[in-house]
Protein backbone atom coordinates (compact mmCIF):
# COMPACT_ATOMS: atom_id res chain seq x y z
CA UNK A 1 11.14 -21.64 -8.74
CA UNK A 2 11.94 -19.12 -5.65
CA UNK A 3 10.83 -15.55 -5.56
CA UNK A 4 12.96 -13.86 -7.52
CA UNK A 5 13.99 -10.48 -6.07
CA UNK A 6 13.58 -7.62 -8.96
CA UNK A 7 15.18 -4.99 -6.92
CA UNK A 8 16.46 -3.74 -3.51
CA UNK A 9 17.48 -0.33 -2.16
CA UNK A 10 17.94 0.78 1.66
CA UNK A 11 18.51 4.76 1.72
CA UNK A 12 19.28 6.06 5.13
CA UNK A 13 19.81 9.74 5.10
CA UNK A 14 20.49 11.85 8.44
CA UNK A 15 16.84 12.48 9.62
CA UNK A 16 15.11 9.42 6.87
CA UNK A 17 15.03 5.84 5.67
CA UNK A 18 14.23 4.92 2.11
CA UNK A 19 13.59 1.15 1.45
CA UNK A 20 12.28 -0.75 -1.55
CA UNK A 21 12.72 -4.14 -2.00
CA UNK A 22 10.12 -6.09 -5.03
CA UNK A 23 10.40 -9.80 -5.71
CA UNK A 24 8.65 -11.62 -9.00
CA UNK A 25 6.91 -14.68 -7.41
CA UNK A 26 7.06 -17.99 -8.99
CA UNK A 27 3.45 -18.12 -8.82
CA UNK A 28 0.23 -15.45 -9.52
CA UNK A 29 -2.27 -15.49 -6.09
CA UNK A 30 -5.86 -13.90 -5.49
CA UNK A 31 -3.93 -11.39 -3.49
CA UNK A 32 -1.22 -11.01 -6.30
CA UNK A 33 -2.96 -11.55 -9.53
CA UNK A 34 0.34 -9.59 -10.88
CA UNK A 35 3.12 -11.93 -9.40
CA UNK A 36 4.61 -9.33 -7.60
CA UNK A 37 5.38 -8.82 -4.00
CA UNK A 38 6.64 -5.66 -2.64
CA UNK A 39 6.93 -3.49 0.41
CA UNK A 40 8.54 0.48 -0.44
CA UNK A 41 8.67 2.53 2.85
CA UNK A 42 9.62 6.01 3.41
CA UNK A 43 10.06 7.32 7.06
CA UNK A 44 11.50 9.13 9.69
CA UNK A 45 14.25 7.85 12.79
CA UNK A 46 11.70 8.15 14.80
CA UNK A 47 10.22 4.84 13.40
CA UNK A 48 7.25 7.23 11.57
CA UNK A 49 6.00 5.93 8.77
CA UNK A 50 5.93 8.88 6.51
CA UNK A 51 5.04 6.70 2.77
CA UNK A 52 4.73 2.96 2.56
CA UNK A 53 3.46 0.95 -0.57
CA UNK A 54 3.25 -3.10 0.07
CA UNK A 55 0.68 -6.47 -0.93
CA UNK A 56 0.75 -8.22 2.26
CA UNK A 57 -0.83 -11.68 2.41
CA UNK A 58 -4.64 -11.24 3.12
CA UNK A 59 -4.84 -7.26 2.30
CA UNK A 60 -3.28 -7.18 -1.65
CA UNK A 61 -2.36 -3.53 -2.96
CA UNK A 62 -2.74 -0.98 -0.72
CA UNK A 63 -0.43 2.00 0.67
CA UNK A 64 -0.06 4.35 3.83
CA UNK A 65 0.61 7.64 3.56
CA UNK A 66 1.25 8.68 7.32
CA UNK A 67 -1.45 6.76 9.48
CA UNK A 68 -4.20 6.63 6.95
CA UNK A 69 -4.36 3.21 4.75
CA UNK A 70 -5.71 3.12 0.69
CA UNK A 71 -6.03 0.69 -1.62
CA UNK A 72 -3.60 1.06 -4.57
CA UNK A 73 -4.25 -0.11 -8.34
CA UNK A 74 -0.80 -2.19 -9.28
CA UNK A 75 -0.21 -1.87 -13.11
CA UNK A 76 3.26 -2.48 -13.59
CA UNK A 77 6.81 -2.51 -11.31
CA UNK A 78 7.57 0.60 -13.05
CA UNK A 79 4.46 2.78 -12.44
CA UNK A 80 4.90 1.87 -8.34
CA UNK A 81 7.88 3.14 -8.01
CA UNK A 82 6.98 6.41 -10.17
CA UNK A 83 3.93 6.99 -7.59
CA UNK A 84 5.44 5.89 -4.52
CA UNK A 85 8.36 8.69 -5.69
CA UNK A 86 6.08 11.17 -6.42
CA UNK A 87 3.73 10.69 -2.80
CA UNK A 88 7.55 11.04 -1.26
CA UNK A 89 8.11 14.18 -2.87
CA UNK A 90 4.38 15.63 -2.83
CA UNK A 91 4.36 15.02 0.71
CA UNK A 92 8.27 16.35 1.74
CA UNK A 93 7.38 19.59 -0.33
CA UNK A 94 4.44 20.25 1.61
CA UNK A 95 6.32 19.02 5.10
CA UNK A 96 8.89 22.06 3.59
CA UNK A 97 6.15 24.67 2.96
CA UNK A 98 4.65 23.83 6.37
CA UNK A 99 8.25 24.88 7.93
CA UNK A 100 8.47 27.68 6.46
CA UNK A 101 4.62 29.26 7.88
């Protein structure tokens, strides 16, 4: 069995891109004990990274929010895209209240 892809979405707006694209792999690895693989970004048209959530080979869960890197506890497909949605909106509300100092 192929990766099977769970779910894709491109979003470009006038000033931001929005992509998420997860896949259900055919097999569980060290790096993906869950047997997911996914990569959600969220940034500008500049090419700044603004949110990203992914499991690359070698590095497993982890997510950027502007230049700074975490790790990230997976627990299901569901709950990623909850918190990737909410670090979007935490972080465009403050961008907002900034503007407005």
């Amino acid at each position: 069995m192929k990766a099977r892809l769970i779910y894709r979405n491109k979003v470009v707006t006038e000033d931001r891109i929005t992509e998420l694209v997860i896949w259900e792999l055919p097999d569980k690895t060290p790096d993906r004990p869950h047997g997911i693989k996914y990569r959600l970004y969220h940034g500008d048209k500049k090419g700044r990274c603004i949110v990203r959530y992914d499991n690359e080979s070698g590095k497993g869960d982890h997510k950027h929010i502007g230049d700074k890197e975490t790790l990230y506890q997976f627990a299901t497909v569901e709950q990623l895209m909850k918190d990737f949605i909410s670090d979007i909106t935490r972080l465009t509300n403050k961008g907002e209240e900034e503007e407005d100092e």
